[in-house]
C-alpha atoms as a PDB file:
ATOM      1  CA  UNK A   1     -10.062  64.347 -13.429  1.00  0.00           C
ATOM      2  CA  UNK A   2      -9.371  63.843  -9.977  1.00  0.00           C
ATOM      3  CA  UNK A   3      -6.369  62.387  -8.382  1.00  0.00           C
ATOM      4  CA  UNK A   4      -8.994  60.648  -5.811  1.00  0.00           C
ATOM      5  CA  UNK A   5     -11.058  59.683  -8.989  1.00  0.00           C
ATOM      6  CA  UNK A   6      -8.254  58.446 -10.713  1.00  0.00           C
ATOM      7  CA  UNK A   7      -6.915  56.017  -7.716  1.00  0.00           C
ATOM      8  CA  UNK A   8     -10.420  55.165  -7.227  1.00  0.00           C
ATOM      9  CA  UNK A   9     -10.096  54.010 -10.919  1.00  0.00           C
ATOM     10  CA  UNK A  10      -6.887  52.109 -11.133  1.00  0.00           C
ATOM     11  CA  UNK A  11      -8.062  50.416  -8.423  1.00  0.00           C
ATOM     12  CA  UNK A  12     -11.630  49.371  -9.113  1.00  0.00           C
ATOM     13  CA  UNK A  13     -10.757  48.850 -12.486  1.00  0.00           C
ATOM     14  CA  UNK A  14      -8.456  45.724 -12.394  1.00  0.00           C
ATOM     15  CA  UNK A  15     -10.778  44.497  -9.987  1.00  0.00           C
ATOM     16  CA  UNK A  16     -14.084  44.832 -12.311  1.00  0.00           C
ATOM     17  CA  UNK A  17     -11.373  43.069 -14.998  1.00  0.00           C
ATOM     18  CA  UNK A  18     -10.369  40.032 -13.097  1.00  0.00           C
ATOM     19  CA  UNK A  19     -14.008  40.017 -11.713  1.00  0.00           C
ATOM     20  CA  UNK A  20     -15.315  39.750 -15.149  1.00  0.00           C
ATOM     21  CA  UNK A  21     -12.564  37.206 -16.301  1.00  0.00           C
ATOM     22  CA  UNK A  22     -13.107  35.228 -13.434  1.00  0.00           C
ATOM     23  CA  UNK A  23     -17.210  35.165 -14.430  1.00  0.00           C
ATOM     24  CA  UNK A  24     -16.765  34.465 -18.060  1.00  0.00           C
ATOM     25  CA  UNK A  25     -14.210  31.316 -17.415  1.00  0.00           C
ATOM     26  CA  UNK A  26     -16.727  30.196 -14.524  1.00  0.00           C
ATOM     27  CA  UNK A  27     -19.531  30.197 -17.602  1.00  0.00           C
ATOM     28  CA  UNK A  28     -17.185  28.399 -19.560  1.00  0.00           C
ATOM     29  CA  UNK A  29     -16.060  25.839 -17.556  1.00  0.00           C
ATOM     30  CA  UNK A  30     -19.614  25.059 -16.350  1.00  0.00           C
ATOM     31  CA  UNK A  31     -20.781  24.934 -20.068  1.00  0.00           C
ATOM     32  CA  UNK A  32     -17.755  22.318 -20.784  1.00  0.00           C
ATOM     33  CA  UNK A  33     -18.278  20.514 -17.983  1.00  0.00           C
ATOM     34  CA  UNK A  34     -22.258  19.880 -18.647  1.00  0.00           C
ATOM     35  CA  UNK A  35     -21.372  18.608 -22.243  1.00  0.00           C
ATOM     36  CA  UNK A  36     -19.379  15.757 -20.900  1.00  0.00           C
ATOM     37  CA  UNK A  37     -21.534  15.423 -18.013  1.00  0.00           C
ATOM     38  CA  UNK A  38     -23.939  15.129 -20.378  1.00  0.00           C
ATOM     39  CA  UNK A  39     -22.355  12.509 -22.773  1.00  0.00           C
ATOM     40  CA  UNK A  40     -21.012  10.134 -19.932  1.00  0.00           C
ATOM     41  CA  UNK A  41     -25.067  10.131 -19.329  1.00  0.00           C
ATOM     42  CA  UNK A  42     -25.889   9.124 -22.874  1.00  0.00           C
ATOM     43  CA  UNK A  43     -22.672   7.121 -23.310  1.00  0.00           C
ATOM     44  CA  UNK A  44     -24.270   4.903 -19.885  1.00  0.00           C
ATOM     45  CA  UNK A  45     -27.760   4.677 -21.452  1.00  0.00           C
ATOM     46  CA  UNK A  46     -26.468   3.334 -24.579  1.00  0.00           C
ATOM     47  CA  UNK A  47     -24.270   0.813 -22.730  1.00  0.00           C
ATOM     48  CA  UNK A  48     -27.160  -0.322 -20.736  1.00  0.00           C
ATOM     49  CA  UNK A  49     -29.403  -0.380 -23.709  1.00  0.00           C
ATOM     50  CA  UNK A  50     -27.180  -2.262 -25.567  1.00  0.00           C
ATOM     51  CA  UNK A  51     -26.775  -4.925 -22.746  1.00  0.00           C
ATOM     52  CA  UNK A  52     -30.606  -5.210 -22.956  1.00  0.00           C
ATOM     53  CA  UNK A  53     -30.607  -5.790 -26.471  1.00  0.00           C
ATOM     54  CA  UNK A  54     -27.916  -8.772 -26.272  1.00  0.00           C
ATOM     55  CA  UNK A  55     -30.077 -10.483 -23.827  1.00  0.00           C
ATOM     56  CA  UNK A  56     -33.203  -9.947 -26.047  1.00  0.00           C
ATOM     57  CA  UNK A  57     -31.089 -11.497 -29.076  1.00  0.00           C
ATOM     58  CA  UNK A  58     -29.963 -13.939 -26.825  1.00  0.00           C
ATOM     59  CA  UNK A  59     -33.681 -15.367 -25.831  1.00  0.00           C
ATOM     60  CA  UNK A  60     -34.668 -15.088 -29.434  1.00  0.00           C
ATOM     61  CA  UNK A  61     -31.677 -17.550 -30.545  1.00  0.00           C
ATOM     62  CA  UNK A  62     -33.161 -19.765 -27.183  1.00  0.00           C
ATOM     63  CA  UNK A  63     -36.570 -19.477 -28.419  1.00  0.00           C
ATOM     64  CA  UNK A  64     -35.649 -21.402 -32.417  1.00  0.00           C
ATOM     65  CA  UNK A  65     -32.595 -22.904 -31.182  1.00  0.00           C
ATOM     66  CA  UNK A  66     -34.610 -26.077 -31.086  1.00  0.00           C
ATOM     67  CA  UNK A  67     -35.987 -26.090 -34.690  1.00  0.00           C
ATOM     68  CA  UNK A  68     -32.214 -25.404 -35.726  1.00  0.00           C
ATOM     69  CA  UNK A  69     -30.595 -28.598 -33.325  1.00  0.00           C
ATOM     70  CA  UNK A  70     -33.257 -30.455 -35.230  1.00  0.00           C
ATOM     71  CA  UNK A  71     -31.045 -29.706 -38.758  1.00  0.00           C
ATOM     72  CA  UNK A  72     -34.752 -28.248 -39.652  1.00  0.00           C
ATOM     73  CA  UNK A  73     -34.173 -26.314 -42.787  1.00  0.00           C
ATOM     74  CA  UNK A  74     -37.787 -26.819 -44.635  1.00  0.00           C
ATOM     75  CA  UNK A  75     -40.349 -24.112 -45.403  1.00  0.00           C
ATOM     76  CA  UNK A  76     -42.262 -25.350 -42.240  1.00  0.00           C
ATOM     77  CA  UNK A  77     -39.578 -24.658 -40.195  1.00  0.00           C
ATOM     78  CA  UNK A  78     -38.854 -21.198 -41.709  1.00  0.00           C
ATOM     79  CA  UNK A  79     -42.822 -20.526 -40.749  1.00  0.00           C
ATOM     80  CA  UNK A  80     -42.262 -21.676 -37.225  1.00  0.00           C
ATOM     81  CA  UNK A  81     -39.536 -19.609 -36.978  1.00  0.00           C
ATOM     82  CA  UNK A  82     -41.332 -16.388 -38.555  1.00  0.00           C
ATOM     83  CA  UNK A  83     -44.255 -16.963 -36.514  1.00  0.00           C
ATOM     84  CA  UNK A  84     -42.222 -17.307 -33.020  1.00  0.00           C
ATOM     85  CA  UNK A  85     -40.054 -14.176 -33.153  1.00  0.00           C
ATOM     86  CA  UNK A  86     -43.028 -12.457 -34.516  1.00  0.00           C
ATOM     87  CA  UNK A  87     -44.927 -13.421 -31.496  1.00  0.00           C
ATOM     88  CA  UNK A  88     -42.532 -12.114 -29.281  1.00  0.00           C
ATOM     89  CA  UNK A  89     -42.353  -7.965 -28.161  1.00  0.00           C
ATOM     90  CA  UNK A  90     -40.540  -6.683 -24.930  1.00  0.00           C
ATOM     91  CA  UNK A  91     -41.711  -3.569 -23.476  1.00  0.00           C
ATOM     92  CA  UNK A  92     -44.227  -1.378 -25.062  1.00  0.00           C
ATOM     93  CA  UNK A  93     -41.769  -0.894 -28.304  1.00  0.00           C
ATOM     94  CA  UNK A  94     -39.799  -3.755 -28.856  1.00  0.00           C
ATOM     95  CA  UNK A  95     -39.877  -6.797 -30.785  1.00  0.00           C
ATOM     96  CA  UNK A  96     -38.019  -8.711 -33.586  1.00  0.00           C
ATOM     97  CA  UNK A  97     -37.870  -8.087 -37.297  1.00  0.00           C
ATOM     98  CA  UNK A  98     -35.751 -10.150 -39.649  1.00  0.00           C
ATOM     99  CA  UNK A  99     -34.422  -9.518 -43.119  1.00  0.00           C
ATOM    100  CA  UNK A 100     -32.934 -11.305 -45.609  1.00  0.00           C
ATOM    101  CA  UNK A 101     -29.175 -10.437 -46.610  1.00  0.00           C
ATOM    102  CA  UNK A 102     -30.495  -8.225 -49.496  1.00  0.00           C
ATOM    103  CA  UNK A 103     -32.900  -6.408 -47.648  1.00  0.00           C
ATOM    104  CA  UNK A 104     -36.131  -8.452 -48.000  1.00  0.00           C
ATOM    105  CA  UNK A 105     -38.531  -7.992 -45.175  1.00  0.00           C
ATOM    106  CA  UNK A 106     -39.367 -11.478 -43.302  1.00  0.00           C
ATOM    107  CA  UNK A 107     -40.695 -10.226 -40.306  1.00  0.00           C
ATOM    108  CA  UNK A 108     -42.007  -7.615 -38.924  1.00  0.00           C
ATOM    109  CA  UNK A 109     -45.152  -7.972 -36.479  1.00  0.00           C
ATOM    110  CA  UNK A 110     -45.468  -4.276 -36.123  1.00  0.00           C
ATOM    111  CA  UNK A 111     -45.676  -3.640 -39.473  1.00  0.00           C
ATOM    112  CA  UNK A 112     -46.957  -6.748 -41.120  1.00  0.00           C
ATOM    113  CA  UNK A 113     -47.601  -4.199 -44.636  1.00  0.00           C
ATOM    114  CA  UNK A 114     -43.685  -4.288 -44.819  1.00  0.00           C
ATOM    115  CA  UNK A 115     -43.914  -8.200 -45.179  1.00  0.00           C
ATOM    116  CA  UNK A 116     -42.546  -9.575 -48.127  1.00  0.00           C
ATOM    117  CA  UNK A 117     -41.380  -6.229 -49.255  1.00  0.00           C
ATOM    118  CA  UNK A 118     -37.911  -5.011 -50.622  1.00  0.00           C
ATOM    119  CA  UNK A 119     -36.782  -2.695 -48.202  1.00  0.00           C
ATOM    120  CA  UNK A 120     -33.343  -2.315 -49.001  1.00  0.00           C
ATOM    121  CA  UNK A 121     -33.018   1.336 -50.395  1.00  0.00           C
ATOM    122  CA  UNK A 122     -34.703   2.566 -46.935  1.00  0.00           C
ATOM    123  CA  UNK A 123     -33.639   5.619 -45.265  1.00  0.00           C
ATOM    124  CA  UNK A 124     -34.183   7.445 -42.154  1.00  0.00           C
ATOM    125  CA  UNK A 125     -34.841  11.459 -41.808  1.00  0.00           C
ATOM    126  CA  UNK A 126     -31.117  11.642 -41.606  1.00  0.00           C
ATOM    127  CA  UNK A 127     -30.353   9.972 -44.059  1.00  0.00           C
ATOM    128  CA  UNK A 128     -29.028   6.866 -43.030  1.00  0.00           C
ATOM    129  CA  UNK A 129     -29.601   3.693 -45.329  1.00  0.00           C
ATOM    130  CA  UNK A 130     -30.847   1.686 -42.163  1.00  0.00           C
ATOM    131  CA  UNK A 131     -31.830  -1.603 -43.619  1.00  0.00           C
ATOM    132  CA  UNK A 132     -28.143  -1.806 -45.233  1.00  0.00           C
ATOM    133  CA  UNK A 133     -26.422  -0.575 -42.502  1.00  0.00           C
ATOM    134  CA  UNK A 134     -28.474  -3.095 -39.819  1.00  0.00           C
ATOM    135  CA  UNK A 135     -27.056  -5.478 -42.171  1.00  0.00           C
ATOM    136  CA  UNK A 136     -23.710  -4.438 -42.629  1.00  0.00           C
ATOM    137  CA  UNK A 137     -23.372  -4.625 -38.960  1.00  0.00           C
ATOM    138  CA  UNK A 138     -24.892  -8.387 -38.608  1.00  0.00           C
ATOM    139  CA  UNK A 139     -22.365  -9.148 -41.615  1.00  0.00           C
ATOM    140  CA  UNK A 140     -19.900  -7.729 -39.221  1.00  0.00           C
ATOM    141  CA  UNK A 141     -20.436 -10.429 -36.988  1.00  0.00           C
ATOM    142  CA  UNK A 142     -23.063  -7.872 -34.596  1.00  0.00           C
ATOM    143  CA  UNK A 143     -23.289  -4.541 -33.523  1.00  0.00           C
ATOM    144  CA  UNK A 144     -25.388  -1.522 -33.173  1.00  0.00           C
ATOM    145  CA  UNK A 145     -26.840   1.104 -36.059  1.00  0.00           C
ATOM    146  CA  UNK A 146     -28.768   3.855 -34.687  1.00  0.00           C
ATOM    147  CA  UNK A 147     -30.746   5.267 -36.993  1.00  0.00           C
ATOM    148  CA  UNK A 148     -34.601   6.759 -37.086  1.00  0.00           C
ATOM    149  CA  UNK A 149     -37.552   4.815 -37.003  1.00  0.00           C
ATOM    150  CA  UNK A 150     -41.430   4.718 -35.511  1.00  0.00           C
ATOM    151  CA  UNK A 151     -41.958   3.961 -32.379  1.00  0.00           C
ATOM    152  CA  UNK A 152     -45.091   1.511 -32.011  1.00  0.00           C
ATOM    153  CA  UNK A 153     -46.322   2.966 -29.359  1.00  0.00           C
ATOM    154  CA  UNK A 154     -46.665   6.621 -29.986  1.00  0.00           C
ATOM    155  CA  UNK A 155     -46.265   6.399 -33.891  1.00  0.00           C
ATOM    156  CA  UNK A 156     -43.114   9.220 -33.258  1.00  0.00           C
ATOM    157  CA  UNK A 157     -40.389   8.948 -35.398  1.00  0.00           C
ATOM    158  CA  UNK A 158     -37.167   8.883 -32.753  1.00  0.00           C
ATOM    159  CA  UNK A 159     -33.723   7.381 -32.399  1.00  0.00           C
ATOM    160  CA  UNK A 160     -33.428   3.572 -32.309  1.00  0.00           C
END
């Protein structure tokens, strides 16, 4: 070879190296930096979805409050109270379903066939047991499960 090949070499070389370094932690770094980009995002929407469902519980709770105050505990008042959170839906997918502690359906206005029914060996596509773990977390005191489920609206299974 060369001698003027073999400068041209040792000093193209290291360059193409640190070139090529240079590119590959670029790549990286970019790659790292949209994952958390891209869970702050989700992390936000949650928060904000979450906030929307505490002031959805929170009407609810206004909307029987006053059969409660009353000290109403009779199977009227249970209907009353069945028939006004099944009466009310926000948005194009939401509304309020209630089960007993043991996983008894009492409401469900989207899916009135569930009525009634024992729904507490449910689980989603992933496997979550959702109707024990929605009330696992109201045991808790509140909280949020996600877990699989139809949307009304499109009839799509996706992430609640």
């Amino acid at each position: 070879m060369k001698l003027k090949a073999k400068f041209l070499l040792l000093a193209v070389a290291p360059l193409l190296l640190a070139t090529l370094a240079i590119g590959t932690l670029f790549v990286l770094e970019t790659a790292s930096l949209q994952k958390q980009q891209q869970a702050l995002l989700e992390e936000t929407l949650l928060t904000a979805k979450r906030d929307e469902l505490r002031n959805y519980i929170s009407l609810a709770l206004t909307s029987i409050d006053h059969i409660y105050d009353a000290g109403r505990d009779d199977d009227a008042a249970k209907e009353e109270v069945k028939s006004i959170l099944a009466g009310m839906n926000f948005g194009a997918d939401g509304y309020y379903f209630v089960y007993t502690t043991k996983g008894l359906n009492i409401v469900h206005p989207r899916q009135t066939q569930m009525g009634g029914t024992d729904q507490w060996m449910k689980r989603d596509a992933d496997g979550v047991w959702v109707i024990q773990e929605l009330i696992a977390r109201a045991q808790e005191g509140g909280g949020f499960q996600r877990y699989l489920w139809p949307k009304p609206s499109t009839g799509k299974v996706t992430a609640s």
